[in-house]
C-alpha atoms as a PDB file:
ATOM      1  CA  UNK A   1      85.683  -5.506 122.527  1.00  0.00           C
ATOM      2  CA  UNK A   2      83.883  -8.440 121.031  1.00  0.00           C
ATOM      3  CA  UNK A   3      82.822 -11.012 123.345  1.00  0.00           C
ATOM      4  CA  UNK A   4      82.225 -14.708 121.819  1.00  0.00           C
ATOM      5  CA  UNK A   5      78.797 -16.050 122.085  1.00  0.00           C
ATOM      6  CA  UNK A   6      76.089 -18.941 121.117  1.00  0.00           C
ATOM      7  CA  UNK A   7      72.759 -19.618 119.715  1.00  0.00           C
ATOM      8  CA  UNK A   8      70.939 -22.594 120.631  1.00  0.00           C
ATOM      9  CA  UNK A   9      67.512 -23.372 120.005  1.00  0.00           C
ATOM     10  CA  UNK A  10      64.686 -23.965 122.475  1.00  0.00           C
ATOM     11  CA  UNK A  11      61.803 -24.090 123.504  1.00  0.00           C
ATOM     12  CA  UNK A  12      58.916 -23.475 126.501  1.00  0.00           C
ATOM     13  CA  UNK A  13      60.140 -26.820 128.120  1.00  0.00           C
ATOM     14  CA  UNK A  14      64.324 -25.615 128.447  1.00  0.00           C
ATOM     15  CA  UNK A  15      65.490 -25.735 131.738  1.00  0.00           C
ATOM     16  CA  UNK A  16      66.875 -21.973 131.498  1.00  0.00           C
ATOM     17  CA  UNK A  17      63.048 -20.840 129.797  1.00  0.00           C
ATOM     18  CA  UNK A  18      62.935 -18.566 132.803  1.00  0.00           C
ATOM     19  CA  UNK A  19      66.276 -16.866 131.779  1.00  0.00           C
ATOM     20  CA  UNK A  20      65.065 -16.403 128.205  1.00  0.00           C
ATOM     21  CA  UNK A  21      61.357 -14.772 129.687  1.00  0.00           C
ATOM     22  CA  UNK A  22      63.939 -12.016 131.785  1.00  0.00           C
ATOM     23  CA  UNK A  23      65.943 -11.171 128.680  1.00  0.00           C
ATOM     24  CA  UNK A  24      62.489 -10.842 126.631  1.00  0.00           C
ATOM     25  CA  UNK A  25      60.928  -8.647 129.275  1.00  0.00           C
ATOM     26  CA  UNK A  26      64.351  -6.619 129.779  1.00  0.00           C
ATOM     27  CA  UNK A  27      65.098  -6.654 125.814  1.00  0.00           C
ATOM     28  CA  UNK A  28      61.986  -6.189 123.931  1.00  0.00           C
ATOM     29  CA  UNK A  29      58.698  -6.292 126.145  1.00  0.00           C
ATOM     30  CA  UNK A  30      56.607  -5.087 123.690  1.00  0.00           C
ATOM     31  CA  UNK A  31      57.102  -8.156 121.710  1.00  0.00           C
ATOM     32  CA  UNK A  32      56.201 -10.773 124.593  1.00  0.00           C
ATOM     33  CA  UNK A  33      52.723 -11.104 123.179  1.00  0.00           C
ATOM     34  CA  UNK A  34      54.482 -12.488 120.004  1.00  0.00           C
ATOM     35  CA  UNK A  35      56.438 -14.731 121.803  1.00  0.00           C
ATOM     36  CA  UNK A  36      53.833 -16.144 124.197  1.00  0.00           C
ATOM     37  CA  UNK A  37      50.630 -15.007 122.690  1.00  0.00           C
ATOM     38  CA  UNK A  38      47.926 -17.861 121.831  1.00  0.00           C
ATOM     39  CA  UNK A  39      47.252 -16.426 118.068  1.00  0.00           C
ATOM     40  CA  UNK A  40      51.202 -17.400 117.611  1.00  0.00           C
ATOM     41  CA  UNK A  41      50.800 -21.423 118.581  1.00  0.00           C
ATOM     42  CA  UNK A  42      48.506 -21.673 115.744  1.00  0.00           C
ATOM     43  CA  UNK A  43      52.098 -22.542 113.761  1.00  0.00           C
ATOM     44  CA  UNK A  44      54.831 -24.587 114.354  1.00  0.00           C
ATOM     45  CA  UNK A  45      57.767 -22.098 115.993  1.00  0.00           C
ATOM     46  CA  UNK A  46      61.341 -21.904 116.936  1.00  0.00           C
ATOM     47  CA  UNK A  47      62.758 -19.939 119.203  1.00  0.00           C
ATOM     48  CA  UNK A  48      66.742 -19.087 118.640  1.00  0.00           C
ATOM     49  CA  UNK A  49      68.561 -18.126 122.012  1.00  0.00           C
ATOM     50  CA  UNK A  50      71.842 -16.127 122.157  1.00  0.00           C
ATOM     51  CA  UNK A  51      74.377 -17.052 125.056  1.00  0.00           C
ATOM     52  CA  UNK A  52      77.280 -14.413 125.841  1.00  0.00           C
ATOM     53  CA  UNK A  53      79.415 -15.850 128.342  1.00  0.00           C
ATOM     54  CA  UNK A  54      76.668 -18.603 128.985  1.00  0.00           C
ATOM     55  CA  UNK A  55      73.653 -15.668 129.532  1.00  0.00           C
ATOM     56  CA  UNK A  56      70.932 -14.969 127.391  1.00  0.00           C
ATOM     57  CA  UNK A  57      71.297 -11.814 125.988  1.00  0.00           C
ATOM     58  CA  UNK A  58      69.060 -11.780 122.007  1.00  0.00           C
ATOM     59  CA  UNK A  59      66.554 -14.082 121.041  1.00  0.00           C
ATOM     60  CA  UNK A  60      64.520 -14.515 117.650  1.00  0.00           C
ATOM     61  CA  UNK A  61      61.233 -16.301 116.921  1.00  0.00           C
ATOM     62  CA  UNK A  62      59.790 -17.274 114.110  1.00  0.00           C
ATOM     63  CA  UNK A  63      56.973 -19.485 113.237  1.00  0.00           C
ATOM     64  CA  UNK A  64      56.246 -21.394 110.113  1.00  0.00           C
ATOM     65  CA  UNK A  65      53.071 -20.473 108.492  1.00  0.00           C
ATOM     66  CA  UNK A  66      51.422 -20.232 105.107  1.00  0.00           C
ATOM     67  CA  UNK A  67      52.295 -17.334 102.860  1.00  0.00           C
ATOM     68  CA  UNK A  68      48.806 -15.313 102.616  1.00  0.00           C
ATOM     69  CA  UNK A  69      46.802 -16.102 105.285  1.00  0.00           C
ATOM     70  CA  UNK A  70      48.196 -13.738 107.309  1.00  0.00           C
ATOM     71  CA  UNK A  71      47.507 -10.937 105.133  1.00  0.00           C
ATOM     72  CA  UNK A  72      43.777 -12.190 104.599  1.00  0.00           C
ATOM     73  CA  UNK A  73      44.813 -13.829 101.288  1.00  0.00           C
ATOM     74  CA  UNK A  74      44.630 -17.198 100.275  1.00  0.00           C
ATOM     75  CA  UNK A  75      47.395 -19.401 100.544  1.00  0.00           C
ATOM     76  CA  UNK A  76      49.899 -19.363  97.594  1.00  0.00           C
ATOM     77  CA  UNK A  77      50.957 -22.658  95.654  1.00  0.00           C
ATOM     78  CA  UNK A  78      53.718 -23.914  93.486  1.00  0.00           C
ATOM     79  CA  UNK A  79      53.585 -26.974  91.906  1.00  0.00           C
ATOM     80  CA  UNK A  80      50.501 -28.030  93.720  1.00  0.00           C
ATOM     81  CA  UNK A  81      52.830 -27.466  96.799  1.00  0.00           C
ATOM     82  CA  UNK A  82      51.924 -24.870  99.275  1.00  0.00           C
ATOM     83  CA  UNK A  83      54.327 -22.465 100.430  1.00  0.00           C
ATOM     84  CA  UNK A  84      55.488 -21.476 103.892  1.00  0.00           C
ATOM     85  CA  UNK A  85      57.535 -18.714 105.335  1.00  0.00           C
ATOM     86  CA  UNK A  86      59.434 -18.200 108.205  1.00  0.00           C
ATOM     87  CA  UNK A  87      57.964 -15.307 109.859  1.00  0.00           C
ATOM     88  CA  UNK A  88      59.892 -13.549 112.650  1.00  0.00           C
ATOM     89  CA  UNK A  89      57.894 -12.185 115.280  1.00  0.00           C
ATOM     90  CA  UNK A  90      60.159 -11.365 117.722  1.00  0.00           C
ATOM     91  CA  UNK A  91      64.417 -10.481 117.974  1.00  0.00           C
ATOM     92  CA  UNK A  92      66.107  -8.411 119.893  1.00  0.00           C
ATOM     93  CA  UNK A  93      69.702  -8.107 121.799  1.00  0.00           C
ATOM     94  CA  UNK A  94      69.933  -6.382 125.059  1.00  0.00           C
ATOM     95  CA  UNK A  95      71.927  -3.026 124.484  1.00  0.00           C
ATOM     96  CA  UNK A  96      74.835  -4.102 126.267  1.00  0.00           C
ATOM     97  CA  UNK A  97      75.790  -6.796 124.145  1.00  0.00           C
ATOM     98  CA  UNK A  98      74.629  -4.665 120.971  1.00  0.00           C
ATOM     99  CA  UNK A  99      77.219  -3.987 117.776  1.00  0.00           C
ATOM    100  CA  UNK A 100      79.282  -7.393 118.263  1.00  0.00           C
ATOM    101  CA  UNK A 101      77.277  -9.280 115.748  1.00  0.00           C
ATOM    102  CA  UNK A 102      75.085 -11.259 118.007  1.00  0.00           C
ATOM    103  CA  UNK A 103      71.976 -10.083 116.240  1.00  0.00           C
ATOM    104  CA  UNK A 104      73.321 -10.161 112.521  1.00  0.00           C
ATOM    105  CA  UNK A 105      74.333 -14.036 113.206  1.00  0.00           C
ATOM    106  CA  UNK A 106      70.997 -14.642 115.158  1.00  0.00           C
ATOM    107  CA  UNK A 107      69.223 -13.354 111.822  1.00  0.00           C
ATOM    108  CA  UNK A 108      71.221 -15.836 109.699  1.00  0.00           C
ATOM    109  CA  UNK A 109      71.098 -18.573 112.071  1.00  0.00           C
ATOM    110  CA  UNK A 110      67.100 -18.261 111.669  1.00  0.00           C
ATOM    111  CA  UNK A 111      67.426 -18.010 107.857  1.00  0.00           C
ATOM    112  CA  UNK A 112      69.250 -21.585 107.777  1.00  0.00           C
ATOM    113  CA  UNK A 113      66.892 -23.038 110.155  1.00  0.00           C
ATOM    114  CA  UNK A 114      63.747 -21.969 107.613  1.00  0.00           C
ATOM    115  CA  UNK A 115      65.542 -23.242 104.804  1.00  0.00           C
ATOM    116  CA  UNK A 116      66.345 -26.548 106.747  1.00  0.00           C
ATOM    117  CA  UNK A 117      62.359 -26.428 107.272  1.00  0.00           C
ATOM    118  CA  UNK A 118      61.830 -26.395 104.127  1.00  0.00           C
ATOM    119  CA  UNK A 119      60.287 -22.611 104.041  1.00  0.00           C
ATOM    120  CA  UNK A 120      60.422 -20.522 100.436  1.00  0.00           C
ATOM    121  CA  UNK A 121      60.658 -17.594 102.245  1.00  0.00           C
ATOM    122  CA  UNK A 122      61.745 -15.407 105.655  1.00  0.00           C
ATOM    123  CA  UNK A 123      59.466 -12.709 106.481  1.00  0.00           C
ATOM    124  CA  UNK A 124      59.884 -10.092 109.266  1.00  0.00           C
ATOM    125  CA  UNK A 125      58.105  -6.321 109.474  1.00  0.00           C
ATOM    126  CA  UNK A 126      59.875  -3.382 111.321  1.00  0.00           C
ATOM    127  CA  UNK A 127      58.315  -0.200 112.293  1.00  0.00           C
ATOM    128  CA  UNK A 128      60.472   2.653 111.250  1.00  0.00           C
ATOM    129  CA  UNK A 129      62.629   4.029 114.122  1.00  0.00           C
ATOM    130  CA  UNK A 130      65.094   0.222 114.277  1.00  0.00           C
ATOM    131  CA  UNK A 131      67.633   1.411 112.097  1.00  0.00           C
ATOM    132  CA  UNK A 132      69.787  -1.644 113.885  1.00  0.00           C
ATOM    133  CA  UNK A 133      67.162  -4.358 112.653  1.00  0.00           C
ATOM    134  CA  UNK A 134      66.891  -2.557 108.995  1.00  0.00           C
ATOM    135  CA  UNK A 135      71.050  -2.402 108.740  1.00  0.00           C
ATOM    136  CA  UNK A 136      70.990  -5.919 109.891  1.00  0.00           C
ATOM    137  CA  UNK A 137      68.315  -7.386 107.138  1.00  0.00           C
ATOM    138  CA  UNK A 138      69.774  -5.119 104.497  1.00  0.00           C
ATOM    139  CA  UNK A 139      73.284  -5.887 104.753  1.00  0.00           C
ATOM    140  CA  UNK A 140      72.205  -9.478 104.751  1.00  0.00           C
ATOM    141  CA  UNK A 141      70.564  -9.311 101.588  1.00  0.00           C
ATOM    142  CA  UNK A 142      66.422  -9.042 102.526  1.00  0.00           C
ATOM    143  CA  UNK A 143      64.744  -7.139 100.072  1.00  0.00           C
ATOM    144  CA  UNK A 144      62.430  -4.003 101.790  1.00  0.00           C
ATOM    145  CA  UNK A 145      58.753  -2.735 101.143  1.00  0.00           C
ATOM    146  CA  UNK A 146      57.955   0.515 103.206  1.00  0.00           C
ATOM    147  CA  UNK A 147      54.375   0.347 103.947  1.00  0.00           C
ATOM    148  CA  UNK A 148      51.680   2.114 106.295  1.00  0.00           C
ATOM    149  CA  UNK A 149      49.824   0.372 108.474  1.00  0.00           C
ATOM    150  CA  UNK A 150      45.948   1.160 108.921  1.00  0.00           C
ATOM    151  CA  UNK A 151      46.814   2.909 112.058  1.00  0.00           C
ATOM    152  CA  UNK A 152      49.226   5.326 110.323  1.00  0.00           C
ATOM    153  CA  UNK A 153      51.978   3.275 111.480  1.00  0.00           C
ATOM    154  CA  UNK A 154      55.076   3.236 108.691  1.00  0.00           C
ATOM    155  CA  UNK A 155      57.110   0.377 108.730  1.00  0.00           C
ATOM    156  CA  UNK A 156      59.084  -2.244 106.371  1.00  0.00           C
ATOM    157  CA  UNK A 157      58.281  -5.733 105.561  1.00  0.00           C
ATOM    158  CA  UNK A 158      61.530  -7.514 104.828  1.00  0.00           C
ATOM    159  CA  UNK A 159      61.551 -10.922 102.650  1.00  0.00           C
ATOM    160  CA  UNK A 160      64.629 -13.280 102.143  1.00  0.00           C
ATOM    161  CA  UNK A 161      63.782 -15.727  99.516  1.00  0.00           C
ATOM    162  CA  UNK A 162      65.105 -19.109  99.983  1.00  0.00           C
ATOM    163  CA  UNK A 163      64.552 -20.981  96.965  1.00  0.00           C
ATOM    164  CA  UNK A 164      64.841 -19.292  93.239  1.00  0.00           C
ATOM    165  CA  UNK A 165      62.252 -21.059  90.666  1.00  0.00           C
ATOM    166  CA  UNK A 166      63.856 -20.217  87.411  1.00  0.00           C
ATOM    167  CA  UNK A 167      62.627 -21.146  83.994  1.00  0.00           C
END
């Protein structure tokens, strides 16, 4: 049965914020640090809400940052212009209202909004185990890097890009 739904964005002063906070703790509370951590207000964010029959039940953040800090590199350039991704540090959908698309449109909802921002890319890393989040970036058309960690922990770094230089 497929159920319709939203996705609005917000932010910290919403009037439902305390709704959003329940489905992050319920959904995904390994990621609240992400969400409401200090080292992530260092960048502008957004914060994409989705509403099935007007309740929160997903959510994706992203903030816009430089490409290379991050990753103790310096920041890239193009055209004297430097570049910014979208990074998403926190989705999920609360297993009830999993498989009816809420998270695949969630993902491309946030890949407008970066390109409306202006960013070159969308970033995102996924420790192995979320087969749902890896079907959901592949099948939209992210490209994937396995990697390890320091701490032994494997994982994929998926990057959309949203603007193609070509010669």
């Amino acid at each position: 049965m497929t159920t319709s739904f939203s996705i609005e964005e917000w932010d910290e002063n919403h009037a439902r914020w305390q709704e959003f906070l329940q489905c992050l703790e319920k959904a995904a509370p390994d990621q609240a640090p992400f969400v409401l951590g200090e080292r992530y207000r260092e960048y502008p964010s957004v914060l994409l809400v989705a509403l099935q029959s007007n309740v929160v039940v997903g959510f994706l953040r992203f903030a816009v940052q430089p490409i290379g800090p991050e990753a103790k590199c310096p920041p890239l350039y193009l055209d004297g212009l430097r570049l910014t991704e979208a990074k998403i540090h926190a989705f999920a959908v609360l297993d009830e209202s999993q498989g009816q698309g809420i998270g695949t449109e969630i993902q491309r909802q946030a890949i407008h909004r970066a390109r409306e921002l202006g960013c070159y890319q969308v970033a995102s890393y996924s420790s192995y185990g979320r087969d749902t989040n890896h079907h959901i970036k592949l099948s939209l058309g992210f490209a994937a890097q396995p990697e390890v960690h320091g701490d032994n922990q494997q994982g994929v770094y998926f990057i959309m890009p949203l603007r193609v230089v070509l010669p």
